[in-house]
C-alpha atoms as a PDB file:
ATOM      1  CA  UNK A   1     -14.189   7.929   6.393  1.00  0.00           C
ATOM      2  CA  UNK A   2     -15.839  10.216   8.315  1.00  0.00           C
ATOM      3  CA  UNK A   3     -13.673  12.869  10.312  1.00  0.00           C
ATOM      4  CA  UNK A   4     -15.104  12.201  13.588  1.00  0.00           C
ATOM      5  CA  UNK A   5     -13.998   7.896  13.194  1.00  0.00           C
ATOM      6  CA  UNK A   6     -10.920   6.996  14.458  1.00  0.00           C
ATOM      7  CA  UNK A   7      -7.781   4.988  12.040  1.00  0.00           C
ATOM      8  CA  UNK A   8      -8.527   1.865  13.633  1.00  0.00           C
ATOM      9  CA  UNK A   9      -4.833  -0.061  13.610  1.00  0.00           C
ATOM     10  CA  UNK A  10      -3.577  -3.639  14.290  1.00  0.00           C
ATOM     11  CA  UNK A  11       0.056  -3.647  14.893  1.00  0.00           C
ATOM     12  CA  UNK A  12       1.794  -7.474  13.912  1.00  0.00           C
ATOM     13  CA  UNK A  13       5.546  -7.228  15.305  1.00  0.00           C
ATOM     14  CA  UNK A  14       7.828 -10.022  17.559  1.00  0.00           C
ATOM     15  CA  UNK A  15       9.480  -7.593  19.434  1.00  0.00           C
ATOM     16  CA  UNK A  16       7.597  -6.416  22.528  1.00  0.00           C
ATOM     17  CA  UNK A  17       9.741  -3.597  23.732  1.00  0.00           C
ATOM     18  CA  UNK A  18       8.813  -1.863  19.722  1.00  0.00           C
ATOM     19  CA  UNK A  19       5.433  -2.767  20.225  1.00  0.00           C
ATOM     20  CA  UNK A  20       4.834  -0.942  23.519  1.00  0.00           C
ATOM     21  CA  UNK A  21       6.835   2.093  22.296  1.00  0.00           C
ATOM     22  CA  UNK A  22       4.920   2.179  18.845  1.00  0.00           C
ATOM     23  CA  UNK A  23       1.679   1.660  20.489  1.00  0.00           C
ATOM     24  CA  UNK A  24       2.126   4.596  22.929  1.00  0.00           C
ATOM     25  CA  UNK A  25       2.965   6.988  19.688  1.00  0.00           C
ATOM     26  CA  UNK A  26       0.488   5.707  18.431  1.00  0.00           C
ATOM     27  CA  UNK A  27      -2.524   6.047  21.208  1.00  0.00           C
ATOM     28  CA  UNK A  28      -1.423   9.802  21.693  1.00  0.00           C
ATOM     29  CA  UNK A  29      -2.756  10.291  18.401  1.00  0.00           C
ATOM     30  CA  UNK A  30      -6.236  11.702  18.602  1.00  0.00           C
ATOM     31  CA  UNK A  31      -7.613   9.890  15.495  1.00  0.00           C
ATOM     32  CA  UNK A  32      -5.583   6.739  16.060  1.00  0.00           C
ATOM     33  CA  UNK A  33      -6.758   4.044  17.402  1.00  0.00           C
ATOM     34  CA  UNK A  34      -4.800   0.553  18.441  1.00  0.00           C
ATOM     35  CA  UNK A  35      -7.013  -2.239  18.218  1.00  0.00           C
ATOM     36  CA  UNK A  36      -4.543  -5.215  18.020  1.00  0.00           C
ATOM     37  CA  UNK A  37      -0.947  -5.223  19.389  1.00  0.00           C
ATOM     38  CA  UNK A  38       0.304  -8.557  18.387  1.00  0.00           C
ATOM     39  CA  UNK A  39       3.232 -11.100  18.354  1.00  0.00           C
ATOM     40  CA  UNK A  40       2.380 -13.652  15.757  1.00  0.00           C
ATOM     41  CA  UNK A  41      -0.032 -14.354  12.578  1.00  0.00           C
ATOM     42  CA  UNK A  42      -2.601 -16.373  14.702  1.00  0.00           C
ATOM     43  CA  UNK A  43      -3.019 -13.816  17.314  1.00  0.00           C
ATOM     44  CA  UNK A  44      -3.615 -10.955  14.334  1.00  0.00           C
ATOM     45  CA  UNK A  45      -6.587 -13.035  12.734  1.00  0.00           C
ATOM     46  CA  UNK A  46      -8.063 -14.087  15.924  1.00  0.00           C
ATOM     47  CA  UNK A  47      -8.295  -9.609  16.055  1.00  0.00           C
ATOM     48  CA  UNK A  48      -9.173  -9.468  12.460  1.00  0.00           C
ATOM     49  CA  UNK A  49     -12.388 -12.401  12.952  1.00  0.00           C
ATOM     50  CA  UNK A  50     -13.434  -9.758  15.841  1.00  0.00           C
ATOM     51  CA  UNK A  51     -12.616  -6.069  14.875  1.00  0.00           C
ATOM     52  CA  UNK A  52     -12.900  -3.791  12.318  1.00  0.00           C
ATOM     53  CA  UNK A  53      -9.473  -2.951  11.165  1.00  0.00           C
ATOM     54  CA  UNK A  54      -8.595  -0.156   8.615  1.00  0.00           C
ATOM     55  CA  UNK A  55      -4.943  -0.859   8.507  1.00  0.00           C
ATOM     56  CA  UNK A  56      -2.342  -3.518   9.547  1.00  0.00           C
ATOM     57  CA  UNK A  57       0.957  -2.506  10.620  1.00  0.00           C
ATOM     58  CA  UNK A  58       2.653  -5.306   9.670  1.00  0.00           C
ATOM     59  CA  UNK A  59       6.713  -6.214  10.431  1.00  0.00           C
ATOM     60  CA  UNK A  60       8.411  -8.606   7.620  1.00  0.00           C
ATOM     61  CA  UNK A  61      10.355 -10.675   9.825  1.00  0.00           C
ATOM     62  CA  UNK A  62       7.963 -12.021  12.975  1.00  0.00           C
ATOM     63  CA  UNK A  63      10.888 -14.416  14.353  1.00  0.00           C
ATOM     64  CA  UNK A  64      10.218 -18.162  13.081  1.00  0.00           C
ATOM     65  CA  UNK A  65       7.470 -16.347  10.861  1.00  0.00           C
ATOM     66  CA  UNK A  66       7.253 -14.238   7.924  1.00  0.00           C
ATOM     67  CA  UNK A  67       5.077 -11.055   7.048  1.00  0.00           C
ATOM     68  CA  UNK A  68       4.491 -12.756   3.253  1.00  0.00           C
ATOM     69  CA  UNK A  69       3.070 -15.643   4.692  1.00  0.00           C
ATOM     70  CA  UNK A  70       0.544 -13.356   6.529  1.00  0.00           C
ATOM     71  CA  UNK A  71      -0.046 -11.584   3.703  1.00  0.00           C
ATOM     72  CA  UNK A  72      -1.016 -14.762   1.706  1.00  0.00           C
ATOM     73  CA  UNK A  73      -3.200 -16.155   4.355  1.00  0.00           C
ATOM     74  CA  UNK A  74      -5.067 -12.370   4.451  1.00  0.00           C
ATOM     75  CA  UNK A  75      -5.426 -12.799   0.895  1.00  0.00           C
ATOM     76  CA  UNK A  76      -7.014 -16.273   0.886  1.00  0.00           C
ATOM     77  CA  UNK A  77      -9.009 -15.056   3.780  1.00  0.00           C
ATOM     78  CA  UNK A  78     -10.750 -12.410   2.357  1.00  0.00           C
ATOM     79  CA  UNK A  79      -9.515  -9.865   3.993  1.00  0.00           C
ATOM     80  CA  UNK A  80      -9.834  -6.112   2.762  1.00  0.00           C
ATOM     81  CA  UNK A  81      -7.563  -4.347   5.567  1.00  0.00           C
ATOM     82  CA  UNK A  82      -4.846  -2.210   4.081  1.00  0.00           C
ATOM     83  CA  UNK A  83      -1.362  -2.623   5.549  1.00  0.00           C
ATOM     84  CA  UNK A  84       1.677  -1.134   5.679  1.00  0.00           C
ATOM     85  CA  UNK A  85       4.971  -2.575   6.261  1.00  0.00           C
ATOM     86  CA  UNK A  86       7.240  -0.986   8.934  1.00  0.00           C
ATOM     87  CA  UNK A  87       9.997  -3.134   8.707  1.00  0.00           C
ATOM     88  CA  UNK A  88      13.616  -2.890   9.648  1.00  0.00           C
ATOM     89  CA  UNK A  89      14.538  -4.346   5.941  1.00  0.00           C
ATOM     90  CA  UNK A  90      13.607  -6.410   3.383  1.00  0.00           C
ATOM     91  CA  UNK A  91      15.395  -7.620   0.242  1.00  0.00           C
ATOM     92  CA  UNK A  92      14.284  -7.138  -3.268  1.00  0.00           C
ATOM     93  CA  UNK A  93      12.637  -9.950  -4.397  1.00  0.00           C
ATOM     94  CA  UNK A  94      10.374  -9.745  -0.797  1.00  0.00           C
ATOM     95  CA  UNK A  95       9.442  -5.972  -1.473  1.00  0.00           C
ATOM     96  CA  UNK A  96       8.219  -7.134  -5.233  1.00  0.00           C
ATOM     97  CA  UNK A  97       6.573 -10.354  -3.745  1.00  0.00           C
ATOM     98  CA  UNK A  98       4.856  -8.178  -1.062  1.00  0.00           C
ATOM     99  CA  UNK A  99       4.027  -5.594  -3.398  1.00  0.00           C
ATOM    100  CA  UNK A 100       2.178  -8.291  -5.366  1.00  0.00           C
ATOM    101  CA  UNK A 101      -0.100  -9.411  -2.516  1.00  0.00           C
ATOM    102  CA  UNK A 102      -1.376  -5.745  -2.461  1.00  0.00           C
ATOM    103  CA  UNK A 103       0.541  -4.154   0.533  1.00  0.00           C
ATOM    104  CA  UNK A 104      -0.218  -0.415   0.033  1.00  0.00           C
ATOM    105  CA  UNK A 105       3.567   0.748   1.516  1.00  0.00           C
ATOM    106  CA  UNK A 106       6.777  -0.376   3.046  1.00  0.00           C
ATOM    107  CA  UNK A 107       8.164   1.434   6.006  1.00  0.00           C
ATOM    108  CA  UNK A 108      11.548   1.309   7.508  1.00  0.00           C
ATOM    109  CA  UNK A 109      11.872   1.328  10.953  1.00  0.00           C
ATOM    110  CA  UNK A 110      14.556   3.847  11.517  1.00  0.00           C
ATOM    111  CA  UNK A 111      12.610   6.702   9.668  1.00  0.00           C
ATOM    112  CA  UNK A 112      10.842   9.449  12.073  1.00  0.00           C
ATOM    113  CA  UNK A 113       8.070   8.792  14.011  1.00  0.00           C
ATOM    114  CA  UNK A 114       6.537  11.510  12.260  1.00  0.00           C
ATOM    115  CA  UNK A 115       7.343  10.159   8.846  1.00  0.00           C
ATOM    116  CA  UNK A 116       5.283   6.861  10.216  1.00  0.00           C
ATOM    117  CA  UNK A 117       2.133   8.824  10.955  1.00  0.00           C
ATOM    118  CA  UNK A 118       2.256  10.537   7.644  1.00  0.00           C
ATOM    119  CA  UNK A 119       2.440   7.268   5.745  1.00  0.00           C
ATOM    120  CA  UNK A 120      -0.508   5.645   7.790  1.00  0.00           C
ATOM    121  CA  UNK A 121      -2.955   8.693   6.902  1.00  0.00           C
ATOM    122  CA  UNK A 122      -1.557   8.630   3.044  1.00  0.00           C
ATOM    123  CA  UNK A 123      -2.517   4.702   2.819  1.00  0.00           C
ATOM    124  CA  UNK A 124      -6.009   4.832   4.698  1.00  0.00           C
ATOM    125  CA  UNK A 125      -6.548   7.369   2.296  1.00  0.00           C
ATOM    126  CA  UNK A 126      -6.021   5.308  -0.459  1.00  0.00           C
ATOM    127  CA  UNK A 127      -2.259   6.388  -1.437  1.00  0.00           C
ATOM    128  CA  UNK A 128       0.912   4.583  -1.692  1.00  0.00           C
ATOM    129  CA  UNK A 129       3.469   5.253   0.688  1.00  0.00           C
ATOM    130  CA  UNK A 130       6.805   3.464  -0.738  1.00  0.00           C
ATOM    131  CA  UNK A 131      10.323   4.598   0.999  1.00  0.00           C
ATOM    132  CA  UNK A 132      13.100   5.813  -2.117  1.00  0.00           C
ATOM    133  CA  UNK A 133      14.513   2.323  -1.997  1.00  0.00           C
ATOM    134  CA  UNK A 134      11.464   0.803  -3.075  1.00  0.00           C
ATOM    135  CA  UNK A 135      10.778   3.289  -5.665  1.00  0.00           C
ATOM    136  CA  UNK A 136      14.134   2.802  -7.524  1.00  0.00           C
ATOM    137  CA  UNK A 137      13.507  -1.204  -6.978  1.00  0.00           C
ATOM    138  CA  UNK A 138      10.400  -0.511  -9.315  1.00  0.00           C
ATOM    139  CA  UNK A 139      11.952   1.772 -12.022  1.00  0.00           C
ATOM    140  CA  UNK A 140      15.163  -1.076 -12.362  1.00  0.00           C
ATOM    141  CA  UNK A 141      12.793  -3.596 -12.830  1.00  0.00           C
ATOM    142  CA  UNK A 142      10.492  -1.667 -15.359  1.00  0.00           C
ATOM    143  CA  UNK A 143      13.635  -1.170 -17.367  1.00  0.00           C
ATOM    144  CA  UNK A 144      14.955  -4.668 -17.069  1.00  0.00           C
ATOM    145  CA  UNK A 145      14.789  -6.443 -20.743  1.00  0.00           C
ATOM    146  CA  UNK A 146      10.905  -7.595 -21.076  1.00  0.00           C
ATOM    147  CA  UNK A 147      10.249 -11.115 -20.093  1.00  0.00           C
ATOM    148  CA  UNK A 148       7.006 -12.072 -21.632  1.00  0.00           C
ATOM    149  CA  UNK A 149       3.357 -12.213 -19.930  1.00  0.00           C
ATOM    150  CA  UNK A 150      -0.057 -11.550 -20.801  1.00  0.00           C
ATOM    151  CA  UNK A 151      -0.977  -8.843 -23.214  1.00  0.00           C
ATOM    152  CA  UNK A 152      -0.863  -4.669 -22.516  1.00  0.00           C
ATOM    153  CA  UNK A 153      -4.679  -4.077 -21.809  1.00  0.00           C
ATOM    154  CA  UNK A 154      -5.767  -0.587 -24.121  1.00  0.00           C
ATOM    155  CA  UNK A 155      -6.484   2.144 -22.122  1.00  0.00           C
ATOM    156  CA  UNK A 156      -8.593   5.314 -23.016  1.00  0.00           C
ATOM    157  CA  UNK A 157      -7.343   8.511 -23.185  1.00  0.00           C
ATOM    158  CA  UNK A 158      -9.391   9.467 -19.630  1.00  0.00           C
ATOM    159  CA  UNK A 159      -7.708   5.783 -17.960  1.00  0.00           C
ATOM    160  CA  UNK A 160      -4.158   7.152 -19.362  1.00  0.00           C
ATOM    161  CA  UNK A 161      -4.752  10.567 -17.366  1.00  0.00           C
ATOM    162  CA  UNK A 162      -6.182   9.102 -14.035  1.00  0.00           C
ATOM    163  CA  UNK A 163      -3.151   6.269 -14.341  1.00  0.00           C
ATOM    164  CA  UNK A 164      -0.352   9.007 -15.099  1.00  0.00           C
ATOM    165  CA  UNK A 165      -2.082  11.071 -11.744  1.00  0.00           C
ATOM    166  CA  UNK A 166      -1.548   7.598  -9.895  1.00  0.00           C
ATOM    167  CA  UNK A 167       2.018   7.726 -10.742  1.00  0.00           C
ATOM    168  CA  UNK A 168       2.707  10.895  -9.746  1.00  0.00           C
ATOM    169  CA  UNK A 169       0.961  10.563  -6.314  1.00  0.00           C
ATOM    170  CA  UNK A 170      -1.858  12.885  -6.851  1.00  0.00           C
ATOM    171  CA  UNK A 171      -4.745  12.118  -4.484  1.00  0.00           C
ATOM    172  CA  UNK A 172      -8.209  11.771  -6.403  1.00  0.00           C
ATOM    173  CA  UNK A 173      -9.368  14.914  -5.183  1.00  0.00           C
ATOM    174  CA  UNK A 174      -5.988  16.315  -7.097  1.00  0.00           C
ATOM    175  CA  UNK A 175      -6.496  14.469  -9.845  1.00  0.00           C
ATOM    176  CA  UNK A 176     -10.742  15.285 -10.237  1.00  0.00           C
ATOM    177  CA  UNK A 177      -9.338  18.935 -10.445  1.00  0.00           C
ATOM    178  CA  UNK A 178      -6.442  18.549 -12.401  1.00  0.00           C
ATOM    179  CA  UNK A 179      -8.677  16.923 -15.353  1.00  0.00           C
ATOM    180  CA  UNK A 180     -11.522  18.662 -14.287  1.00  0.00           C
ATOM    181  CA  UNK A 181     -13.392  15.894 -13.244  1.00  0.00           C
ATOM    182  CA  UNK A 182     -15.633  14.776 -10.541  1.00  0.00           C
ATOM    183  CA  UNK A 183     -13.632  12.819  -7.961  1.00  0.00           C
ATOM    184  CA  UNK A 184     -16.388   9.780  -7.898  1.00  0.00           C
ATOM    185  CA  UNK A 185     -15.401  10.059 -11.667  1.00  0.00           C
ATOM    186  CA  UNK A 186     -11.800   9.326 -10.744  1.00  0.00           C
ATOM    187  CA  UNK A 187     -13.174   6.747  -8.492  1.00  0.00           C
ATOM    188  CA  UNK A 188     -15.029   4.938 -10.852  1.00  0.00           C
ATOM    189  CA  UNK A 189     -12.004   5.520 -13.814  1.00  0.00           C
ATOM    190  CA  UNK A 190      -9.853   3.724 -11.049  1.00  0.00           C
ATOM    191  CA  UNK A 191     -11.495   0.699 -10.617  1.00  0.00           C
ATOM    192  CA  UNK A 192     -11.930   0.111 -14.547  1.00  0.00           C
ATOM    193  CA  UNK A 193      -8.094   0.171 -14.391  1.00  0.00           C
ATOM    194  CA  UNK A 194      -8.151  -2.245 -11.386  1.00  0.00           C
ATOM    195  CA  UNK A 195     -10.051  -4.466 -14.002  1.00  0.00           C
ATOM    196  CA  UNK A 196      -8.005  -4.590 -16.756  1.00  0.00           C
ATOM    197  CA  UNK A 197      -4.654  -4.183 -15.263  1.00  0.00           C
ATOM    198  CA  UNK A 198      -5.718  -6.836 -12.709  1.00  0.00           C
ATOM    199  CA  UNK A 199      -4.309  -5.452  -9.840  1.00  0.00           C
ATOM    200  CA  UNK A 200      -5.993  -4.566  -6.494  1.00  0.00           C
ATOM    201  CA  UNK A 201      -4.206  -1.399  -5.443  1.00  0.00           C
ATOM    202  CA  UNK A 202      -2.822   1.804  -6.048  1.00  0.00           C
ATOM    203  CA  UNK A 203       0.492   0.723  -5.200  1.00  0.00           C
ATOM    204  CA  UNK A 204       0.010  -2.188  -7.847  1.00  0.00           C
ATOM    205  CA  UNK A 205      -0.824   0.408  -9.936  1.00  0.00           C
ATOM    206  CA  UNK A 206       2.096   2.565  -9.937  1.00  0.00           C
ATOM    207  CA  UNK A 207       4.324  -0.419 -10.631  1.00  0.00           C
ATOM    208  CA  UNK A 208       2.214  -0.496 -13.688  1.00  0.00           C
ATOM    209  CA  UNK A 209       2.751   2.496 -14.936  1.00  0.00           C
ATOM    210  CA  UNK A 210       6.227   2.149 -14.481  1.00  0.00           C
ATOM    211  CA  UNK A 211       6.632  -1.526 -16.395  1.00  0.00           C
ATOM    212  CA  UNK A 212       4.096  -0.097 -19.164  1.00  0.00           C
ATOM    213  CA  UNK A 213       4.574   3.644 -19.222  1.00  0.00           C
ATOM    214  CA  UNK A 214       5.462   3.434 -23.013  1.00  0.00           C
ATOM    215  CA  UNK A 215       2.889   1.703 -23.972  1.00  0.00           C
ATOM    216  CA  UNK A 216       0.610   3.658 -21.489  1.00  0.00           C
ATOM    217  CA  UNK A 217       1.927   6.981 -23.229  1.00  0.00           C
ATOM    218  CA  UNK A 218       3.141   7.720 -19.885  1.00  0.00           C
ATOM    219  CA  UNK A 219       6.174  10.346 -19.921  1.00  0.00           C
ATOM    220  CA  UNK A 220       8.698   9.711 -16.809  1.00  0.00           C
ATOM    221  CA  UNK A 221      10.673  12.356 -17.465  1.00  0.00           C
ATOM    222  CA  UNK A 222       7.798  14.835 -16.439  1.00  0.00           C
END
C-alpha cells in the first residue's frame, strides 16, 4: 500500500452510540478512512458489493446476530478484506472458531484507543494482532493431548525460519534481514506455507506453530 492511500475501514457494530464515537477516532486519523459504519451483516455486504475495503472492524455479538456468521458468509462470498474483531468478549471456543475463518486479530473493547489504532496498522500490514487472552487460549490448546487429523506437512529448513519469524511477530521486512533474505523472498516462502499448512493467514499461522512447534523444530522457550 502506497503511503499516500488511505486504511479504508468498514466498521460492523449494533450499538450506535460506539459507532459514532469509534468513527470520530477514527476519521481524525489522517490515513484512516471510514467507508462503512454499520448495524447489521446485510448492510456491511451491501458496502462490501460497492467499496473497496482493506479491513472490517467487526463486533462478535451484533444483537439477534453473530460476527461468525458474518465471517462465514465473507468466506463463501469471496471476500479478501481483513478484519479485526473489537469485541467486548468472546468465549473460547468462538475465538478458535473465528480464528479458523481467518480473522487476522481480536480486540477488546475496553483497551486504549491508541492500542486500537496500533492493531489496525499491524493487521493491514499483514500481522496478527491477538490480545494476551487469546494468546494463552492458543498455547493451552497446542498442549492439550493430540486428537488426531491430517498429517504434519515437511517443511524446509528456509519454511522452518520464515514460520519461527511468524511466531515471534517479526514483520517480513524483519524477518528478510534477520535471514538475510529478500523480503519478496519471505513473501513467496509465506505463501508455500499457506499451501501446505492450509491456512489463509498469518494469524492461522501462528496457531500452527504453536500446535506443531515440535515437529516444526520450533523452540518456545526462545
Amino acid at each position: 500500500m502506497l503511503m499516500t492511500e488511505k486504511i479504508r475501514l468498514l466498521l460492523i457494530d449494533d450499538h450506535s452510540l460506539f459507532r459514532e464515537s469509534l468513527g470520530r477516532l477514527l476519521n481524525s486519523e489522517e490515513d484512516l478512512e471510514l467507508i462503512g459504519n454499520c448495524s447489521a451483516i446485510d448492510e456491511a455486504f451491501a458496502v462490501l458489493e460497492q467499496q473497496k475495503i482493506d479491513l472490517i472492524l467487526l463486533d462478535f455479538d451484533l444483537g439477534d446476530q453473530h460476527g461468525i456468521t458474518f465471517l462465514e458468509q465473507l468466506k463463501k462470498r469471496g471476500h479478501e478484506s481483513r478484519v479485526l474483531m473489537v469485541t467486548a468478549g468472546m468465549n473460547d471456543a468462538d475465538k478458535l472458531r473465528a480464528l479458523e475463518y481467518g480473522v487476522s486479530g481480536i480486540f477488546l473493547k475496553h483497551s486504549p484507543p491508541a492500542e486500537l489504532l496500533e492493531a489496525i496498522h499491524k493487521v493491514v500490514e499483514g500481522e496478527p494482532s491477538l490480545d494476551a487472552s487469546t494468546v494463552q487460549l492458543l498455547i493451552k490448546t497446542a498442549t492439550a493431548p493430540e486428537r488426531k487429523g491430517p498429517e504434519t506437512p515437511n517443511l524446509t529448513k528456509r519454511e522452518k525460519e520464515v514460520l519461527k519469524g511468524v511466531f515471534e511477530g517479526l514483520t517480513n521486512k524483519e524477518i528478510a534481514a534477520q535471514l538475510n533474505i529478500s523480503e519478496g523472498y519471505v513473501k513467496a516462502v509465506l505463501q508455500q506455507l499457506f499451501d501446505k499448512t492450509g491456512v489463509r493467514s498469518r494469524s492461522q499461522l501462528v496457531r500452527i506453530a504453536l500446535e506443531k512447534y515440535a515437529e516444526y523444530g520450533l523452540d518456545l522457550a526462545q
